[in-house]
Protein backbone atom coordinates (compact mmCIF):
# COMPACT_ATOMS: atom_id res chain seq x y z
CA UNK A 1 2.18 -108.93 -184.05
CA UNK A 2 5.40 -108.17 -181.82
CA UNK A 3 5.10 -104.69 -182.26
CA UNK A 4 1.32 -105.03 -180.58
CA UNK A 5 2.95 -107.02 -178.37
CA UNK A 6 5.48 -104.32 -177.13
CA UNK A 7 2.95 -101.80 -176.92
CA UNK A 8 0.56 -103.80 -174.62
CA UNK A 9 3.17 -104.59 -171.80
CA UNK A 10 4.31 -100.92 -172.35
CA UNK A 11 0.99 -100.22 -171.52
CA UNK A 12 0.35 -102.46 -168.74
CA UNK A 13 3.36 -101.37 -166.93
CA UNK A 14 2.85 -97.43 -167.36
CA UNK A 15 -0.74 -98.31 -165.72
CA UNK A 16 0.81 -100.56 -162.70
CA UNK A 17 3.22 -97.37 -162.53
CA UNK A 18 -0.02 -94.82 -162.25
CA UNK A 19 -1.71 -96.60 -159.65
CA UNK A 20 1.55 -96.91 -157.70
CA UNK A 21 2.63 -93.00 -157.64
CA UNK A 22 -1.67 -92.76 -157.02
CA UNK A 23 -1.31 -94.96 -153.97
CA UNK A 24 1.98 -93.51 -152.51
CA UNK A 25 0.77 -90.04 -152.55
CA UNK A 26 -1.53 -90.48 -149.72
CA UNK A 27 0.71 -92.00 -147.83
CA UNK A 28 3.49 -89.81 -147.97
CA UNK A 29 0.62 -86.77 -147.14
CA UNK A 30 -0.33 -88.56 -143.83
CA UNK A 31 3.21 -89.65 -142.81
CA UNK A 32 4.18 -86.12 -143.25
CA UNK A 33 1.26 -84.98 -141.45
CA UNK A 34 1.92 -87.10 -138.15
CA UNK A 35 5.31 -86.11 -138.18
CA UNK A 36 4.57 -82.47 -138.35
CA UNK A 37 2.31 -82.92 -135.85
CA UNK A 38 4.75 -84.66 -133.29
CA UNK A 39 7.25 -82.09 -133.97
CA UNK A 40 5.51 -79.07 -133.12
CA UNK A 41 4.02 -80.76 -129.81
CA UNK A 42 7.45 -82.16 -128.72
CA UNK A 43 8.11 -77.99 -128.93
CA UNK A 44 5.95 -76.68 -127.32
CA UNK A 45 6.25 -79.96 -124.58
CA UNK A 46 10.42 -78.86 -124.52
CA UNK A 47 9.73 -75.11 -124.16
CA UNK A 48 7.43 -75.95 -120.67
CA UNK A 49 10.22 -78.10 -119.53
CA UNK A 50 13.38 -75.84 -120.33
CA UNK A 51 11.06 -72.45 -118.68
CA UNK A 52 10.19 -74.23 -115.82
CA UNK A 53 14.09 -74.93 -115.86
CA UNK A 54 14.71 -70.92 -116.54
CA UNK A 55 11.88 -70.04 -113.40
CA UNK A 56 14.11 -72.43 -110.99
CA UNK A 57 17.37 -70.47 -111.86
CA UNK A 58 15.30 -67.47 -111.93
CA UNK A 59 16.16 -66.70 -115.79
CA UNK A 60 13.53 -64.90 -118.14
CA UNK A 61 10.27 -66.97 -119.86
CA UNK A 62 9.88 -67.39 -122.92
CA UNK A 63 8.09 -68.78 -125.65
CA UNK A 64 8.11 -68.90 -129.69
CA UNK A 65 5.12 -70.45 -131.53
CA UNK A 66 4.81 -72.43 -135.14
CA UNK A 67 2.83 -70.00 -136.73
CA UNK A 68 2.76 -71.62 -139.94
CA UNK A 69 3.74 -75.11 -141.79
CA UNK A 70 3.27 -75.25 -145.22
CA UNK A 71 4.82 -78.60 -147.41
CA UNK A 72 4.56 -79.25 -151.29
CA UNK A 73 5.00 -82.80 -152.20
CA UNK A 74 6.42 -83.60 -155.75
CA UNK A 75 5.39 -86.97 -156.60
CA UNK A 76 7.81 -88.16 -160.33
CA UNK A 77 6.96 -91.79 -161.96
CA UNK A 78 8.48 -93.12 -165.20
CA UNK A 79 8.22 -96.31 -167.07
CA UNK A 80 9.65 -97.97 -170.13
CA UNK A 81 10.90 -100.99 -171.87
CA UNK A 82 14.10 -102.27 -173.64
CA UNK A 83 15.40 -105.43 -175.07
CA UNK A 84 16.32 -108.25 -173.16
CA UNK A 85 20.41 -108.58 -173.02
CA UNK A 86 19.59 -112.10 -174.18
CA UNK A 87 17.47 -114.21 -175.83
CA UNK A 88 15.79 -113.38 -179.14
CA UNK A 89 16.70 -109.41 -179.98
CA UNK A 90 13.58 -107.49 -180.83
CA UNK A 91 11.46 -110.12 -179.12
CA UNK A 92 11.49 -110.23 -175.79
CA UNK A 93 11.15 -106.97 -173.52
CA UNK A 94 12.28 -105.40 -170.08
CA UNK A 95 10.73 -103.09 -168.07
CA UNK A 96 12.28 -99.88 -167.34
CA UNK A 97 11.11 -98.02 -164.15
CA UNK A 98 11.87 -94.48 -162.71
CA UNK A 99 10.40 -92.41 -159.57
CA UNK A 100 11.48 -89.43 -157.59
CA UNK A 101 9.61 -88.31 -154.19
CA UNK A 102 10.74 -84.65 -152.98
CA UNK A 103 9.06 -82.52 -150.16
CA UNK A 104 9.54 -78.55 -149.54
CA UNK A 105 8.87 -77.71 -146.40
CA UNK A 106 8.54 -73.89 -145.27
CA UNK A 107 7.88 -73.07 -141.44
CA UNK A 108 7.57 -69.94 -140.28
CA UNK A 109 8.53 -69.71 -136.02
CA UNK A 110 7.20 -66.36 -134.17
CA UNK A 111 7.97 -65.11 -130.40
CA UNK A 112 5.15 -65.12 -128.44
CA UNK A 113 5.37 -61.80 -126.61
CA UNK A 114 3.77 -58.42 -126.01
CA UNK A 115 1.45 -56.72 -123.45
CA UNK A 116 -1.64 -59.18 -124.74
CA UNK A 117 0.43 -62.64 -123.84
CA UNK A 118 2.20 -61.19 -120.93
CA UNK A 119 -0.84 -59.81 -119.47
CA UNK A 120 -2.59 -63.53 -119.74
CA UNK A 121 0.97 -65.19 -118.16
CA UNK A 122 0.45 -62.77 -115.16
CA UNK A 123 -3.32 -63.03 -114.79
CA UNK A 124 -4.39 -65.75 -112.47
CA UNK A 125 -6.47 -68.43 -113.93
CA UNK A 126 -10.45 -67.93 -113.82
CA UNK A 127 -12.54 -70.46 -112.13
CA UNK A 128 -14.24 -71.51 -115.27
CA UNK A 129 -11.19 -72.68 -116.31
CA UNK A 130 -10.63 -74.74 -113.25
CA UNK A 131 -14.39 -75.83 -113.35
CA UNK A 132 -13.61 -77.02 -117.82
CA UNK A 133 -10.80 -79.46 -116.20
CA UNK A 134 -12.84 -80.78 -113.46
CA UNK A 135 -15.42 -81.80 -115.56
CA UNK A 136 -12.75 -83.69 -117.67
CA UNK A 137 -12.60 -85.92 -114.66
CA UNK A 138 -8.57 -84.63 -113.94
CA UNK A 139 -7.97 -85.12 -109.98
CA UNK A 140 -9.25 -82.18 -107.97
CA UNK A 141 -6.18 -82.52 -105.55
CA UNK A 142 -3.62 -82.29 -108.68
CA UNK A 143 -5.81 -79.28 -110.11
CA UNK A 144 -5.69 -77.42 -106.90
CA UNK A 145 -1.89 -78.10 -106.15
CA UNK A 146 -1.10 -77.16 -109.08
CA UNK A 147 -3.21 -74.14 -110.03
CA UNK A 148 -4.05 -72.39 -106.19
CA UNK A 149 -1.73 -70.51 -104.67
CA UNK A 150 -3.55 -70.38 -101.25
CA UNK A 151 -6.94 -71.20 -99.36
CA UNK A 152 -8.86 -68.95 -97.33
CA UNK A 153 -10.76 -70.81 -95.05
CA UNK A 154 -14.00 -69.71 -93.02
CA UNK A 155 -13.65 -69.23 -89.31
CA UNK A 156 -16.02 -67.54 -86.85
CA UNK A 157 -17.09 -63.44 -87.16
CA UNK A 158 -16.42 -64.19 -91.19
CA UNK A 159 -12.90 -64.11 -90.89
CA UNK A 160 -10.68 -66.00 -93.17
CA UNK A 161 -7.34 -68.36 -92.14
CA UNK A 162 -5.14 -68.27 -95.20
CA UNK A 163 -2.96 -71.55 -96.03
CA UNK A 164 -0.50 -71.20 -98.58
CA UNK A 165 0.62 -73.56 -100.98
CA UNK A 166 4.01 -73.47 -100.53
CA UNK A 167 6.13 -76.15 -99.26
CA UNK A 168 8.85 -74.16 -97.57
CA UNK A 169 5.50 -72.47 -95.03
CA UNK A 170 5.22 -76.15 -93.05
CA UNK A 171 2.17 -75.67 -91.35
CA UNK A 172 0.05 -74.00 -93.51
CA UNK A 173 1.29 -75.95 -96.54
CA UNK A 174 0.30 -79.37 -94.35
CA UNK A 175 -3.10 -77.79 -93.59
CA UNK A 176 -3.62 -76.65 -97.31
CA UNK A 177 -2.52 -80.32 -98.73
CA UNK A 178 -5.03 -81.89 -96.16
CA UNK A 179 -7.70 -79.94 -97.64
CA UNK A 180 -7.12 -80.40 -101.39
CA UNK A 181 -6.76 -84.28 -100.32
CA UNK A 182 -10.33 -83.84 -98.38
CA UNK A 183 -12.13 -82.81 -101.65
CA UNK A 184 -10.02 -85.64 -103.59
CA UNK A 185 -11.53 -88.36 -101.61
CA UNK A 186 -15.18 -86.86 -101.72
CA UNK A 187 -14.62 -86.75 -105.91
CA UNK A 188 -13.48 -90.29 -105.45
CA UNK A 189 -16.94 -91.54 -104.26
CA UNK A 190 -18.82 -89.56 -107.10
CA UNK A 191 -20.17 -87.03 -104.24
CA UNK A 192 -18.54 -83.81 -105.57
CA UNK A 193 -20.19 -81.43 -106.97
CA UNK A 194 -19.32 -78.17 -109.13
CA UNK A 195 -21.64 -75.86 -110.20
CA UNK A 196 -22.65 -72.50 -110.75
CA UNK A 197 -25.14 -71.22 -107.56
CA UNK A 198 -28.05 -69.60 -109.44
CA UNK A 199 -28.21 -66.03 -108.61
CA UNK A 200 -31.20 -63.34 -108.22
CA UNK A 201 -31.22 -59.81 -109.23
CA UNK A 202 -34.16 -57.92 -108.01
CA UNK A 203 -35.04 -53.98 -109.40
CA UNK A 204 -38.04 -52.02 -108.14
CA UNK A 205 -39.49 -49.06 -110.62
CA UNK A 206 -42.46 -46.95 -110.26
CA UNK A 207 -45.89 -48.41 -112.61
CA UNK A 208 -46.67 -45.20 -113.22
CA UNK A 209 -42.24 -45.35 -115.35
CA UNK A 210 -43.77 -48.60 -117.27
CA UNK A 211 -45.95 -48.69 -120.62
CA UNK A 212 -47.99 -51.16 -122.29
CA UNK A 213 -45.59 -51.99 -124.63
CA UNK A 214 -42.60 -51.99 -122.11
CA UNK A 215 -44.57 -54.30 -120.03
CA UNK A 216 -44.41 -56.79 -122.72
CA UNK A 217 -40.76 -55.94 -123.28
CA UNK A 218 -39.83 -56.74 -119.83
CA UNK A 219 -41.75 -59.81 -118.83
CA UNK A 220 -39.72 -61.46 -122.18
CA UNK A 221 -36.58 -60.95 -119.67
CA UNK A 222 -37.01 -61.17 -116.25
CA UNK A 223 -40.14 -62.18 -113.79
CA UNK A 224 -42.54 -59.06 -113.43
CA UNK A 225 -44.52 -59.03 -109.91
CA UNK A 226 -46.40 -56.11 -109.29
CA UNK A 227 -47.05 -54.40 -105.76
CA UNK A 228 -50.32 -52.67 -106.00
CA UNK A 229 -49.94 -50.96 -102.58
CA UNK A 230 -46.59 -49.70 -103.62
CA UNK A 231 -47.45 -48.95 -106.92
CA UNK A 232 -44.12 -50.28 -108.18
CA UNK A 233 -43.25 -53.42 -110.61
CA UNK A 234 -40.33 -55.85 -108.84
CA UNK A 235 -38.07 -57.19 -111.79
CA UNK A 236 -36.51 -60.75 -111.42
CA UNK A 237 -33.97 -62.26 -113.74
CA UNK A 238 -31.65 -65.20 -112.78
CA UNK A 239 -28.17 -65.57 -113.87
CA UNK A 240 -25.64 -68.15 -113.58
CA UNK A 241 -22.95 -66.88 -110.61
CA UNK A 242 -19.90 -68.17 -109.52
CA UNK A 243 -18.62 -71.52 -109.07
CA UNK A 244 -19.38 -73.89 -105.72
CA UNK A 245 -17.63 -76.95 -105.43
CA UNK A 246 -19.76 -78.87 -102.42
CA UNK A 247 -20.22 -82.55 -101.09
CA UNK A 248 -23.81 -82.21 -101.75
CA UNK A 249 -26.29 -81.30 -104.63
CA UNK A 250 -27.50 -77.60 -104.15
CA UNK A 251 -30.77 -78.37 -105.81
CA UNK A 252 -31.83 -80.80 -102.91
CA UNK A 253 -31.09 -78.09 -100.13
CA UNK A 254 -34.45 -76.54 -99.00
CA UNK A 255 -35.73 -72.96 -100.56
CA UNK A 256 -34.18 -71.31 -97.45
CA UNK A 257 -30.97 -72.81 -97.81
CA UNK A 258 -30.68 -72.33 -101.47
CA UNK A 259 -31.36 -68.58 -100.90
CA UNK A 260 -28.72 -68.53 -98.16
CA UNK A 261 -25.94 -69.85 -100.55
CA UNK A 262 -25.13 -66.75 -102.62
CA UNK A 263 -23.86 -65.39 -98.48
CA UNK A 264 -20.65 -68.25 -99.21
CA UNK A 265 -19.42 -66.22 -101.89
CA UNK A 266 -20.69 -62.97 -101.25
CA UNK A 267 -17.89 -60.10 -103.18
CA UNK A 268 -16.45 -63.71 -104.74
CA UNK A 269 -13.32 -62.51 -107.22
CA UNK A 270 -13.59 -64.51 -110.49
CA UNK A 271 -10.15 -65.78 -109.58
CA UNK A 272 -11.29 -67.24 -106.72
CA UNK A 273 -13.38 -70.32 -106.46
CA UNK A 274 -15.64 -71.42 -103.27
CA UNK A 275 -16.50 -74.47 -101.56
CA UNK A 276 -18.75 -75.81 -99.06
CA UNK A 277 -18.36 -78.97 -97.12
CA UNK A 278 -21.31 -79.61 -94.91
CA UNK A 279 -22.25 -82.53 -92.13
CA UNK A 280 -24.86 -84.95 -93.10
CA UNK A 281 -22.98 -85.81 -96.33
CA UNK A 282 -20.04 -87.53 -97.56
CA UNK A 283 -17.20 -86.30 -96.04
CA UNK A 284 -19.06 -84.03 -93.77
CA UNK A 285 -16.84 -85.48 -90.78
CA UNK A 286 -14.72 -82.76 -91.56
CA UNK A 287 -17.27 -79.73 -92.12
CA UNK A 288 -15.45 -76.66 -93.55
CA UNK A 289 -16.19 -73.74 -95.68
CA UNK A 290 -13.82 -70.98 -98.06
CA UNK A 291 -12.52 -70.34 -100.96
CA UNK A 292 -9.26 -71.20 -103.16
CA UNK A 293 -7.62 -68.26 -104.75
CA UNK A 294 -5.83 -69.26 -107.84
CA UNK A 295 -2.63 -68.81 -109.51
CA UNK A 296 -1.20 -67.17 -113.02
CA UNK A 297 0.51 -69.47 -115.68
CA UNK A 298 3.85 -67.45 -114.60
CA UNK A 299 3.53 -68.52 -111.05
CA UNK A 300 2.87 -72.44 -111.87
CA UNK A 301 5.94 -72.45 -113.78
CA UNK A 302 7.86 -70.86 -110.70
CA UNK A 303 6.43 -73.24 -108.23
CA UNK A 304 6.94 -76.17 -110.56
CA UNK A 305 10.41 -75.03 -110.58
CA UNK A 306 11.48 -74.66 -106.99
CA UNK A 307 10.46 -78.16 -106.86
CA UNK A 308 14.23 -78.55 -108.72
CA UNK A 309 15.64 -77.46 -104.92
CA UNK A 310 14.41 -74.09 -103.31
CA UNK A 311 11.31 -75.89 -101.57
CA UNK A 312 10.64 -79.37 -102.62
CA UNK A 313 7.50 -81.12 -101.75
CA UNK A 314 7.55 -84.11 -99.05
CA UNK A 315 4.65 -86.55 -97.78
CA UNK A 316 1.69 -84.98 -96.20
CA UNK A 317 -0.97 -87.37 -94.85
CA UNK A 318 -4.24 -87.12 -94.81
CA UNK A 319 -6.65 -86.11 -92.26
CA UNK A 320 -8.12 -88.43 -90.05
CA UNK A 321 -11.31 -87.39 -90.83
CA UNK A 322 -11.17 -87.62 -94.38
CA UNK A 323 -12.45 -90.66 -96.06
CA UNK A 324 -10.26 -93.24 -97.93
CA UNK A 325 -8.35 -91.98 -100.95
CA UNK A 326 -8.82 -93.81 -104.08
CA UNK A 327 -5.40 -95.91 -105.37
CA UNK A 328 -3.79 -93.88 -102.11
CA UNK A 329 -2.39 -91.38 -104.63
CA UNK A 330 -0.78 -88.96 -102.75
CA UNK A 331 2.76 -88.08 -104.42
CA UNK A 332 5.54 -85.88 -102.47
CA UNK A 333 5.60 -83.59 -105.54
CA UNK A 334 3.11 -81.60 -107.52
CA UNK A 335 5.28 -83.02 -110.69
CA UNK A 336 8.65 -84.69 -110.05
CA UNK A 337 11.40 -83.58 -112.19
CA UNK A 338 14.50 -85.14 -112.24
CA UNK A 339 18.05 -83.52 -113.50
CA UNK A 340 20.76 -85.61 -115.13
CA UNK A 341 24.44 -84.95 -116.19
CA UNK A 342 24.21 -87.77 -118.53
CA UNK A 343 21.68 -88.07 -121.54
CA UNK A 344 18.50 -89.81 -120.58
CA UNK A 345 17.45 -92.83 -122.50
CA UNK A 346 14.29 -93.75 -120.57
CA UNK A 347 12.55 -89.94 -120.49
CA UNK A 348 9.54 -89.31 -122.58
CA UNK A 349 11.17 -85.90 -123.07
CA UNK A 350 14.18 -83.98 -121.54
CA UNK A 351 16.03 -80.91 -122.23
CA UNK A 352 19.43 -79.55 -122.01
CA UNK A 353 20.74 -76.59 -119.43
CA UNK A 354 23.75 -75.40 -118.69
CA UNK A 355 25.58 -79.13 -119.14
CA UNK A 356 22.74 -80.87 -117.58
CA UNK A 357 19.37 -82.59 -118.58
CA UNK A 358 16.35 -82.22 -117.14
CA UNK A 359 12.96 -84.33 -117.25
CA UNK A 360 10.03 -85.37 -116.05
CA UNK A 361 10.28 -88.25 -113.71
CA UNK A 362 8.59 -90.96 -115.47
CA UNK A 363 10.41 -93.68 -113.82
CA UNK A 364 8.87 -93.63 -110.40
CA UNK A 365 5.73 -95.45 -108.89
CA UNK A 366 3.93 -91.80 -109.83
CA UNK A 367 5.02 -92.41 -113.33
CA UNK A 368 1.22 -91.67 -114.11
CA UNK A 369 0.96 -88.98 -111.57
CA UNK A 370 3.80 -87.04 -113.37
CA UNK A 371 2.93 -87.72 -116.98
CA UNK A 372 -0.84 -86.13 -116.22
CA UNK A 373 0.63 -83.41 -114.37
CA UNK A 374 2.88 -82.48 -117.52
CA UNK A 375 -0.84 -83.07 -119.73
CA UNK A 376 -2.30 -80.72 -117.58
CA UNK A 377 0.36 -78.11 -117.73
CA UNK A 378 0.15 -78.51 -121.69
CA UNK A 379 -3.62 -77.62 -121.63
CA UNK A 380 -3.06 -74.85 -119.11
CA UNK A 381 -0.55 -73.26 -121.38
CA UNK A 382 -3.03 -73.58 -124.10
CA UNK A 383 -5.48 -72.08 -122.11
CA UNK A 384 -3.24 -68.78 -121.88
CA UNK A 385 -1.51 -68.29 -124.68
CA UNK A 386 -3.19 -66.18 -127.73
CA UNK A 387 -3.68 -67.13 -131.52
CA UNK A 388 -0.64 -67.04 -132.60
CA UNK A 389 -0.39 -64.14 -135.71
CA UNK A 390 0.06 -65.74 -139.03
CA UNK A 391 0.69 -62.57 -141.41
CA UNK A 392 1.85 -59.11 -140.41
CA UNK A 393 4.40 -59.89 -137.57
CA UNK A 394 8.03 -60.49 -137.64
CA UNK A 395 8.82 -64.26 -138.05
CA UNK A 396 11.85 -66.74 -138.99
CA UNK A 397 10.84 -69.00 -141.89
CA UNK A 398 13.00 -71.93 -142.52
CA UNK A 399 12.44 -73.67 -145.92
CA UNK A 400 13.74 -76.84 -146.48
C-alpha cells in the first residue's frame, strides 16, 4: 500500500513539474522576443542620434544593421522524492525538484554601405513619400521643415522666388517658415488637400494604321474618338500625375479649371512637390502658388545637426494673414537636441561623443514636438535604407 502510495505523489509531482516547464516556455519566448525587439530599435534610434552628432562635427555617416537574430531556448525540469529526515522512515515522502533555463543567442551585425545605400542617402526624398506621411496625419509644417530644403514660389512672367530653409539665410528662412506655418493652419481646419491631379495623354494615328482587331485592343486602354474629316483615331488614357497639396478640393473646380491645373506643375521633378493656395477658400487671405523641392536623408541629418551650433533655429511668427494655428505649436527648432557633460537620467535616449552626451530634448514644453520629430526621422530612415543582406555578405556574429 505505501509503495502505491510513493508512486502516486511521484506521479503527481512529475505532472505539476510538466505543466510548469509547459507554461514557462512561452513566457520566456515572448520576454525574449520584446527584449530583442527593444534592443535592435534602441540601435538603430542611437545610430540617428550619434550621425546626426558626426554631420554637426562634420565626421563620416554611418550605419550597421541587425541582419539576423537567431535564439535557442533550452528548457530542463526534474522531479523526485526522498524520505522525510523525520518522522516514520519509509513512510512519509519529500519532493525533490530540479530546473535549468539557458538561452543561445547568435546575432549577426552588417555595415550598411555600397553604391545602392549611398545612392538612396544622397537622393532627395520623392513626393510620394512626403504625400505616405501626410496621410498619417504627421504635421505638414514639421514634414516640410524637416524634409524641404527650399520653396520656389510663383511670381509674375512664371518666374520663381526661392526661400531656403536654412536658418543662418534670415529672410528667406522667415519667409519659408511663414509658408510651411500657412499650410499648417489650413491642415488644422481639415481644408488641406493632397492629391494626385489627374493627367491626359492624347495620341493621334491615321484609321487607315488601325485594324479591326486593334480597334478592340485599344479601346480596352484608353478612350478612342474618331475624326472622320481627318481620318485619324485620337487616343485618351488618364494617369495619376504628380502631387498637389491645395486649400480646396480639385474635383469641385469647374472643367476649365481642372484642365488648367496640370499648367501648376508643368516639367514638375518627382522630387519636387506643388501647391496651390487660392482666394475664396480657407486660407485664401494669403493666395500663393509653387512648389517645395525636397531634401536627401544625408542632408536632414546635416541640418538636424547644425542645429547643435552652426545655425540654430529661433522663433518665427506667423503671417498675419494666416489663420490661427492649432495648440500654437510653433517650436524654435526643427528637433531640439541638447548636449550634456554629465550622464542624462531624464533622456529617452542619449549617446556618448567625444566626453559628452547628447539627446533629444524631451524636457521642454515641445517635449512632444521633439519626440515626433525623432519618430519621423526613424520612419524616414526606414524609408531609405535597403533590405539588409542576410547570407552572402561579410558580417560580425556574436553568439552568446
Amino acid at each position: 500500500m505505501i509503495d502505491h502510495l510513493k508512486f502516486f505523489y511521484l506521479s503527481v509531482w512529475i505532472l505539476i513539474i510538466t505543466m510548469l516547464s509547459g507554461c514557462m516556455s512561452p513566457i520566456a519566448l515572448n520576454r525574449a522576443v520584446l527584449a530583442y525587439d527593444d534592443a535592435v530599435t534602441d540601435t538603430i534610434s542611437q545610430q540617428l542620434l550619434i550621425n546626426i552628432v558626426r554631420a554637426y562635427h562634420s565626421q563620416p555617416i554611418h550605419f550597421t544593421g541587425v541582419s539576423n537574430i537567431a535564439a535557442t531556448f533550452t528548457f530542463n525540469a526534474a522531479a523526485g522524492a526522498t524520505p522525510a529526515l523525520g518522522g516514520l522512515a519509509g513512510t512519509t515522502l519529500m519532493p525533490v525538484f530540479g530546473g535549468s533555463l539557458s538561452e543561445s543567442p547568435t546575432i549577426s551585425i552588417v555595415p550598411i554601405e555600397g553604391e545602392d545605400f549611398t545612392k538612396r542617402l544622397l537622393t532627395p526624398f520623392a513626393q510620394n513619400k512626403l504625400t505616405l506621411l501626410l496621410r498619417q496625419r504627421y504635421d505638414v509644417d514639421l514634414l516640410l521643415r524637416m524634409m524641404a530644403q527650399e520653396v520656389r514660389l510663383l511670381q509674375q512672367h512664371s518666374q520663381y522666388a526661392i526661400y531656403r530653409n536654412t536658418p543662418s539665410d534670415t529672410d528667406n528662412f522667415k519667409i519659408f517658415r511663414r509658408i510651411v506655418l500657412h499650410l499648417s493652419a489650413i491642415q488644422d481646419a481639415n481644408a488641406l488637400h493632397v492629391e494626385p491631379l489627374p493627367m491626359i495623354h492624347n495620341w493621334i494615328i491615321p484609321a487607315n494604321a488601325v485594324t479591326a482587331e486593334g480597334f478592340h485592343s485599344l479601346q480596352k486602354e484608353y478612350d478612342v474618338q474618331y475624326d472622320a474629316e481627318k481620318k485619324t483615331y485620337t487616343l485618351s488614357k488618364h494617369t495619376p500625375g504628380p502631387i498637389l497639396i491645395t486649400n480646396y478640393d480639385p474635383s469641385t473646380l469647374s472643367k476649365q479649371e481642372r484642365k488648367e491645373l496640370p499648367q501648376i506643375v508643368e516639367d514638375w521633378d518627382v522630387n519636387d512637390i506643388a501647391f496651390d493656395i487660392r482666394a475664396g477658400y480657407y486660407g485664401g487671405d494669403w493666395p500663393m502658388r509653387g512648389i517645395f523641392r525636397l531634401r536627401s536623408f544625408h542632408s536632414i541629418l546635416g541640418f538636424l545637426g547644425k542645429a547643435l551650433g552652426q545655425a540654430p533655429g529661433y522663433y518665427v511668427d506667423k503671417d498675419p494673414r494666416t489663420p490661427p494655428i492649432l495648440n500654437n505649436e510653433n517650436p524654435d527648432l526643427t528637433m531640439a537636441l541638447r548636449a550634456s557633460n554629465t550622464l542624462p537620467v531624464d533622456a529617452d535616449i542619449s549617446v556618448r561623443w567625444n566626453n559628452r552626451y547628447y539627446m533629444v530634448d524631451t524636457q521642454s514644453r515641445y517635449a512632444r514636438w521633439n519626440r515626433e520629430a525623432f519618430q519621423l526621422l526613424f520612419l524616414l530612415f526606414q524609408m531609405t535604407v535597403t533590405d539588409i543582406p542576410r547570407v552572402g555578405v561579410p558580417s560580425i556574429t556574436i553568439a552568446k
